[in-house]
Each structure stands twice: as C-alpha cells, then as structure tokens.
Protein backbone atom coordinates (compact mmCIF):
# COMPACT_ATOMS: atom_id res chain seq x y z
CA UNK A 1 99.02 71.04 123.07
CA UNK A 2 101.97 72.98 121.19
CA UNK A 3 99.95 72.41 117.93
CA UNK A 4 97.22 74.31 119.09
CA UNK A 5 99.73 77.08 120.47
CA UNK A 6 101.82 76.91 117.22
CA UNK A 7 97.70 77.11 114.94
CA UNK A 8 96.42 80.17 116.92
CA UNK A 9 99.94 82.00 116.65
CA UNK A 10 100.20 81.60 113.43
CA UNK A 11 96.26 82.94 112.64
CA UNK A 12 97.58 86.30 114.27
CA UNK A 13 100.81 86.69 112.44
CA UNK A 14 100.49 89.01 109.26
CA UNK A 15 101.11 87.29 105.97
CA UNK A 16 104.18 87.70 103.96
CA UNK A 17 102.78 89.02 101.41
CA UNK A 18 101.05 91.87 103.44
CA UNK A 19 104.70 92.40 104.88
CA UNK A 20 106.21 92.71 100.87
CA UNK A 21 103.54 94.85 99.62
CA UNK A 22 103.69 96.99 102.09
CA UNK A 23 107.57 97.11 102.16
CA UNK A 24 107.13 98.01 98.27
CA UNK A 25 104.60 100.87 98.83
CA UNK A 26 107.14 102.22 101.43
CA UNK A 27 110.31 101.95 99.58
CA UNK A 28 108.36 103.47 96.39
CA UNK A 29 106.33 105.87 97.76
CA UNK A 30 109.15 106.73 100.14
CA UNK A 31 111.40 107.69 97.06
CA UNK A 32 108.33 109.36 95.09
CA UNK A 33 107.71 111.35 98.52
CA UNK A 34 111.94 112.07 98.97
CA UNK A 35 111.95 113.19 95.11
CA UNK A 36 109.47 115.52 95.18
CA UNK A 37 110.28 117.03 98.11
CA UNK A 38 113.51 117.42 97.44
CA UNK A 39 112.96 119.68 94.23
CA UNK A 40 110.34 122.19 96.21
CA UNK A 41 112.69 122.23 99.30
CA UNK A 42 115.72 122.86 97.15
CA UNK A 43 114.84 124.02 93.89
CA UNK A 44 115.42 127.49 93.46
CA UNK A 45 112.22 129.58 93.89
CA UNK A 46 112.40 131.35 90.66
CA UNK A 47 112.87 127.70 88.80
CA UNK A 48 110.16 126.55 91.42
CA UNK A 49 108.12 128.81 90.22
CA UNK A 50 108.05 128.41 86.36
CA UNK A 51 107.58 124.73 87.23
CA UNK A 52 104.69 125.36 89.71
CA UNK A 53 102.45 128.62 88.73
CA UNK A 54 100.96 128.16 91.96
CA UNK A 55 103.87 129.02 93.77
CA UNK A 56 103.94 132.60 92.76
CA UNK A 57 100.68 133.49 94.76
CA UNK A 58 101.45 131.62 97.82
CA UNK A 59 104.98 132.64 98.37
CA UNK A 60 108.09 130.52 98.26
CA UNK A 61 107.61 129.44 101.96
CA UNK A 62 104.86 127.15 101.68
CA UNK A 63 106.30 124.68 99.48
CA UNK A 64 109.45 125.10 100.95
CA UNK A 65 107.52 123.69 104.12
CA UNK A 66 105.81 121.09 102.37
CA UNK A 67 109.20 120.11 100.43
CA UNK A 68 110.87 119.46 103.93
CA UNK A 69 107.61 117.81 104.93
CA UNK A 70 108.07 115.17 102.10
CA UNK A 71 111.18 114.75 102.58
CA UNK A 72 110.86 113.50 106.14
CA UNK A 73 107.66 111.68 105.57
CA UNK A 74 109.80 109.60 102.24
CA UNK A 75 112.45 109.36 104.84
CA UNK A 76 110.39 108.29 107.43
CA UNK A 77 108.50 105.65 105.80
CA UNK A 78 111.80 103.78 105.18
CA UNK A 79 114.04 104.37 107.57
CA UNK A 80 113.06 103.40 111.32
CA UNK A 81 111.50 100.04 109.31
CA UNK A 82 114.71 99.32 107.73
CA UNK A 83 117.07 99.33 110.72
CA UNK A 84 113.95 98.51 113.16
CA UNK A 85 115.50 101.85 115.48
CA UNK A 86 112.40 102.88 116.40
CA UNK A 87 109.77 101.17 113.55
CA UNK A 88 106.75 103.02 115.38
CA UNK A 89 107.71 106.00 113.64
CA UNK A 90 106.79 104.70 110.32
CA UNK A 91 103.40 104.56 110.38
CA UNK A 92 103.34 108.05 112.39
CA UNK A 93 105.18 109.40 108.80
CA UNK A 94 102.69 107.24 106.56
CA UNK A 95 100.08 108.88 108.73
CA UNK A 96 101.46 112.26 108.25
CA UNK A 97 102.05 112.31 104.70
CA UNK A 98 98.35 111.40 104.77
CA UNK A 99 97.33 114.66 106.00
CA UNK A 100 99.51 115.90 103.92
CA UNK A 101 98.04 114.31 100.74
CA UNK A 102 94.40 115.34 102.17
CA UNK A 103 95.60 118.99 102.33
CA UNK A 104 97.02 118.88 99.08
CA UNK A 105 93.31 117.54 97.94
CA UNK A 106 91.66 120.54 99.77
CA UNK A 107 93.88 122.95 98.02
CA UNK A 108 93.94 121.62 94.67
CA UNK A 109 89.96 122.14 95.06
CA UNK A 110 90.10 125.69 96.55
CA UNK A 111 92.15 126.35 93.07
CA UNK A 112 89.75 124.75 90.95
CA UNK A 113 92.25 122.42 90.01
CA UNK A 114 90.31 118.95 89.53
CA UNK A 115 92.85 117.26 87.35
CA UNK A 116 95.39 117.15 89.65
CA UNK A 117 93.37 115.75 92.20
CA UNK A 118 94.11 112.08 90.98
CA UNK A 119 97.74 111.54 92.84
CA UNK A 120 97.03 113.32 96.16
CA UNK A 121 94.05 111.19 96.40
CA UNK A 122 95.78 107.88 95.38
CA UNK A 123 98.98 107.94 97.59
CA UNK A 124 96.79 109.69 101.01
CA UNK A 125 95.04 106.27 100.22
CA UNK A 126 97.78 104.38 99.83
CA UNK A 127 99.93 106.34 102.90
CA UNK A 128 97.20 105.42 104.78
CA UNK A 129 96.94 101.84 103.77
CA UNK A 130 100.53 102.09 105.02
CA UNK A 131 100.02 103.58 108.32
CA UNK A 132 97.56 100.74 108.93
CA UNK A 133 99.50 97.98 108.34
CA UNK A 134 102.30 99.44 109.96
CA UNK A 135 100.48 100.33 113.32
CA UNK A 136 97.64 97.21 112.95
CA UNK A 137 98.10 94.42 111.07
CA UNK A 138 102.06 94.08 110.45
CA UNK A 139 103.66 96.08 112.58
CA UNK A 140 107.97 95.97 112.90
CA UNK A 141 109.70 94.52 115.73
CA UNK A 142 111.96 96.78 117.40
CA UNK A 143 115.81 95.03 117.43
C-alpha cells in the first residue's frame, strides 16, 4: 500500500531538472533584468540618452519607470524563491516582467524598430516559461 502512495506522489512531484533550469533562468535573467534596469533607473538622463536615442522623444520618465520596473521584476524573480519568504511572488514578477517584455515588443514596432525585437520576445517567453513553472508545475514551498 505505501508503494502505491510513495508511485503516485512521486508522478506529481516536478523533476529536478525542471527545478535547476528554472532556478538558472531566474538567477540569469534576474541579473540581466537587475542590470539593465539599473542603468535606465540610475543612469543619468543626458548619458541615458546618448545611449538610448529613443529616450529623447519620450522623456526621461518613462524609462526611469521601466528601469525601477526591472529592477524589481530581477529582484523579484530571485529573491522570495531564495529565502522561500513569500515564493508566490516570483512567478507574479516573472509574470510581470512578461508584460513588460510584451510592451517593449509593441513599442519597438510602433518605432519601426524590427531588429530589436529579438530579446523582448525571447526573455517575455522565457519570463513566462518562468511564471509557469513557478505558479504550475514547480512551485516553492513556503519555510
């Protein structure tokens, strides 16, 4: 009898490698996320701007918003999962930085900017691959 209890648990626990590779797309998408937004929430604007054109015709606040955005998202994606305070609030920050990514997408094409559509497209999809696993199929464990 405890075989069969010990064979059905174990066909609904996640695999460990789902669990690695999505603690590897946290922790480095996490830091990609913290990096960048870090520079457009601290950069200054007139550095900002020679680094990002399109900066100078939607005003400094914008990416100032989306830097602090980033920054929690990156934040986000590692933290409550690393001390398990609270690990439903990483795959509420995959999930935003998803929105975020599909925003970015939406404004890249309003620009006419289809080059740069490759990495907002590629870590949406991958943020929310994240927010999947996280909420669905490999959830953390509160302590």
């Amino acid at each position: 009898m405890s075989t069969a209890v010990s064979v059905s648990e174990s066909a609904t626990r996640p695999s460990k490698g789902l669990h690695i590779a999505l603690w590897v797309l946290q922790v480095l998408i996490g830091l990609s996320f913290m990096a960048a937004g870090g520079m457009k929430a601290f950069t200054p604007a007139a550095d900002l701007m020679k680094a990002m054109p399109w900066v100078e015709n939607v005003g400094i606040a914008l990416p100032r918003f989306i830097g602090i955005s980033e920054l929690a998202g990156g934040l986000g994606l590692i933290l409550p999962a690393a001390t398990r305070i609270k690990p439903g609030l990483t795959p509420l920050a995959a999930a935003g930085l998803t929105v975020v990514m599909v925003l970015a997408v939406f404004f890249h094409i309003s620009r006419g900017e289809y080059p740069m559509l490759g990495a907002p497209v590629v870590l949406g999809g991958l943020c929310a691959f994240i927010a999947w696993g996280r909420s669905r199929k490999a959830p953390i464990p509160p302590r």
